[in-house]
Protein backbone atom coordinates (compact mmCIF):
# COMPACT_ATOMS: atom_id res chain seq x y z
CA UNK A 1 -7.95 -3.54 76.68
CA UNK A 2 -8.26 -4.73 73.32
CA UNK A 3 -5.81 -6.16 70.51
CA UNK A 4 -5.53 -5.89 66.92
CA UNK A 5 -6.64 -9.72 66.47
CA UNK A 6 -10.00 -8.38 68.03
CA UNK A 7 -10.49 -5.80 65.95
CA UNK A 8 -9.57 -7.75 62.83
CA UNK A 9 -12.24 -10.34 63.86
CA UNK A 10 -14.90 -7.98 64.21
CA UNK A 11 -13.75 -6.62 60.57
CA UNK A 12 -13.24 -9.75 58.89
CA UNK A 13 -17.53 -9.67 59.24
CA UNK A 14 -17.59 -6.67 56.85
CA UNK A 15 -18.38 -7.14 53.29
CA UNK A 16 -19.59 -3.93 52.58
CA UNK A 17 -20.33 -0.17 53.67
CA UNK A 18 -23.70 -1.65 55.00
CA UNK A 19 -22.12 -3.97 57.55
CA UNK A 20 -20.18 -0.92 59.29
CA UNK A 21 -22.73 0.21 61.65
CA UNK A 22 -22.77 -3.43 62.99
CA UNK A 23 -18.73 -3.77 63.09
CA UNK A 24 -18.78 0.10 65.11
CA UNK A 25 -21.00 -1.25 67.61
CA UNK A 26 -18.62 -4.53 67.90
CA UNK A 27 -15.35 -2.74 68.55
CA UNK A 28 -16.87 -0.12 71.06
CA UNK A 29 -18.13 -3.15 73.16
CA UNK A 30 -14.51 -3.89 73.16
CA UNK A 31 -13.16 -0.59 74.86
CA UNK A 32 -12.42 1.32 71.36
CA UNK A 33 -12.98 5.18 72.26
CA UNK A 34 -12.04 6.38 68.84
CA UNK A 35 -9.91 5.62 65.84
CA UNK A 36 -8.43 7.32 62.45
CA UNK A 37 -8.22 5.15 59.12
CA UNK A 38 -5.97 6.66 56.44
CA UNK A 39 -6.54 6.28 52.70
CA UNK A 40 -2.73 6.29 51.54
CA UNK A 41 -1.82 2.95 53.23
CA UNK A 42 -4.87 1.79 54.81
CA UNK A 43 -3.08 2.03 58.44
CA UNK A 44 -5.60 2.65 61.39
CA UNK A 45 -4.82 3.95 64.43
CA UNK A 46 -7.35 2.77 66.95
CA UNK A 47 -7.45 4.50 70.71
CA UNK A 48 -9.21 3.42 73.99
CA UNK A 49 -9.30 4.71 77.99
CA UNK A 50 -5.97 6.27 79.58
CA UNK A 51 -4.11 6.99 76.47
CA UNK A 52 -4.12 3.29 74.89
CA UNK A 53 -3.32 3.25 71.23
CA UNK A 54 -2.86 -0.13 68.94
CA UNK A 55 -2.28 0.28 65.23
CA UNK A 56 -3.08 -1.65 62.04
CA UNK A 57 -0.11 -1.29 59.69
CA UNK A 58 -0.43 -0.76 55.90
CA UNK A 59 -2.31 -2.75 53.97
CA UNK A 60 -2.04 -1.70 50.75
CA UNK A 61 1.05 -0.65 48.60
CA UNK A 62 0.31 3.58 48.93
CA UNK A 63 -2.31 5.69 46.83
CA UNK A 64 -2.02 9.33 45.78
CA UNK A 65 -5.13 10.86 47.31
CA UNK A 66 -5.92 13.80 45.54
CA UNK A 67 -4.54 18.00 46.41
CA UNK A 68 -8.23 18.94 46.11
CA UNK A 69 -11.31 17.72 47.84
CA UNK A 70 -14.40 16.85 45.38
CA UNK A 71 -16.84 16.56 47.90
CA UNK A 72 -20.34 16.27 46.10
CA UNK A 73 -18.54 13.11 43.86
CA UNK A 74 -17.28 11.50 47.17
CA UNK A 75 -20.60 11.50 48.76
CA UNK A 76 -22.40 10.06 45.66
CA UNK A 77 -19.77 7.41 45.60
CA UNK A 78 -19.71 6.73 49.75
CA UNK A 79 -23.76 6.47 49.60
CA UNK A 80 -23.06 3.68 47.19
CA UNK A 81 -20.75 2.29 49.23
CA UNK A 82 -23.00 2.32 52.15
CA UNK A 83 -25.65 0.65 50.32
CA UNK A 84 -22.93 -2.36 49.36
CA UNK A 85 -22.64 -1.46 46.06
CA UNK A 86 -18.88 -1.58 46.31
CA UNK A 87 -16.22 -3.25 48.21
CA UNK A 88 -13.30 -2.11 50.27
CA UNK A 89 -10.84 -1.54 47.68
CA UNK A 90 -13.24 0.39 45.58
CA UNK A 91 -13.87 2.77 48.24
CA UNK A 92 -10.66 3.32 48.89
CA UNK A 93 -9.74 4.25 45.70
CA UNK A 94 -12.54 6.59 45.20
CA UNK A 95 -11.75 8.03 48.56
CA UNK A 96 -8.07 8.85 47.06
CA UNK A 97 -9.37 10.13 44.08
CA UNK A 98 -11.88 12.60 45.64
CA UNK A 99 -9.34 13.72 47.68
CA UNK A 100 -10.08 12.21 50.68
CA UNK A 101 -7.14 11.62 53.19
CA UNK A 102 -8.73 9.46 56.62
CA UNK A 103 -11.55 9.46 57.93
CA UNK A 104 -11.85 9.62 62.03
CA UNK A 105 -14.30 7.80 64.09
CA UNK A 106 -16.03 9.06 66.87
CA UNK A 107 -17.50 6.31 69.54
CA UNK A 108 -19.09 8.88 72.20
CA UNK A 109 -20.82 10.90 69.12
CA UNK A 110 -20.71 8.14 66.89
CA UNK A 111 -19.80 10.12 63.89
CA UNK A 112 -17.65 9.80 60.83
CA UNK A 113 -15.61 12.50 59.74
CA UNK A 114 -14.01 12.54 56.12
CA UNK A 115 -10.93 15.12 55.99
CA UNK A 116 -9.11 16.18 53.20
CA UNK A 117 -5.41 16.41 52.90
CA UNK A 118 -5.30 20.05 54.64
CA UNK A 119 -7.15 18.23 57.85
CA UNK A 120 -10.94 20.28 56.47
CA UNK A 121 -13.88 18.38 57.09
CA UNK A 122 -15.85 17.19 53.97
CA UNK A 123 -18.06 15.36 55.91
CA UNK A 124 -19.83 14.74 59.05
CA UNK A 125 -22.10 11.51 59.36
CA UNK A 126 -23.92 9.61 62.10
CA UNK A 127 -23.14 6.15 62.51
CA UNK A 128 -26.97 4.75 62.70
CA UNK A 129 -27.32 2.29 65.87
């Protein structure tokens, strides 16, 4: 199964949003079924076969994400993002700021899914291959 030190390897090769679809393929080579990222601390729960968890602890002193979703500002700021306009930080912060509480990875649909603080989706996109 896989270990954090894996999956910080395969991250340490993204600069921006644009080098995600690469680092998604990497980890689901190594046996990653799904994960959850959260905004507040940056902790990431990652999940593979027969119930296998390993988490990333914080890595960030916490953010206030916001009550209230703004989702049409969030996507204007995540299509920058994807286009590697911004860093990691950035994002983050924005992500808080529109309200935006984790986002959950999908391997088998290879989706992203942005929730808000009340667990609504704001957004649903495919992860291109």
């Amino acid at each position: 199964m896989f270990t954090i030190e894996q999956i910080k390897a395969a991250h340490s090769k993204v600069k921006s949003g644009a080098d995600f679809p690469a680092y998604i393929k990497e980890i689901k080579a190594l046996g990653v079924t799904h994960y959850e990222a959260y905004v507040t601390d940056g902790h990431i729960d990652y999940h593979g076969a027969n119930n296998y968890t390993a988490k990333v602890p914080a890595k960030y002193e916490p953010l206030i994400v916001a009550d209230t979703a703004y989702s049409e500002p969030f996507k204007n700021g995540l299509i920058a993002h994807q286009q590697g306009k911004t860093d990691f930080l950035t994002f983050i912060k924005m992500c808080a700021t529109f309200g935006i509480e984790k986002w959950a990875i999908c391997m088998n649909k290879m989706t992203c899914t942005y929730f808000d603080k009340a667990g609504n989706e704001i957004l649903v996109e495919v992860i291109p291959q």
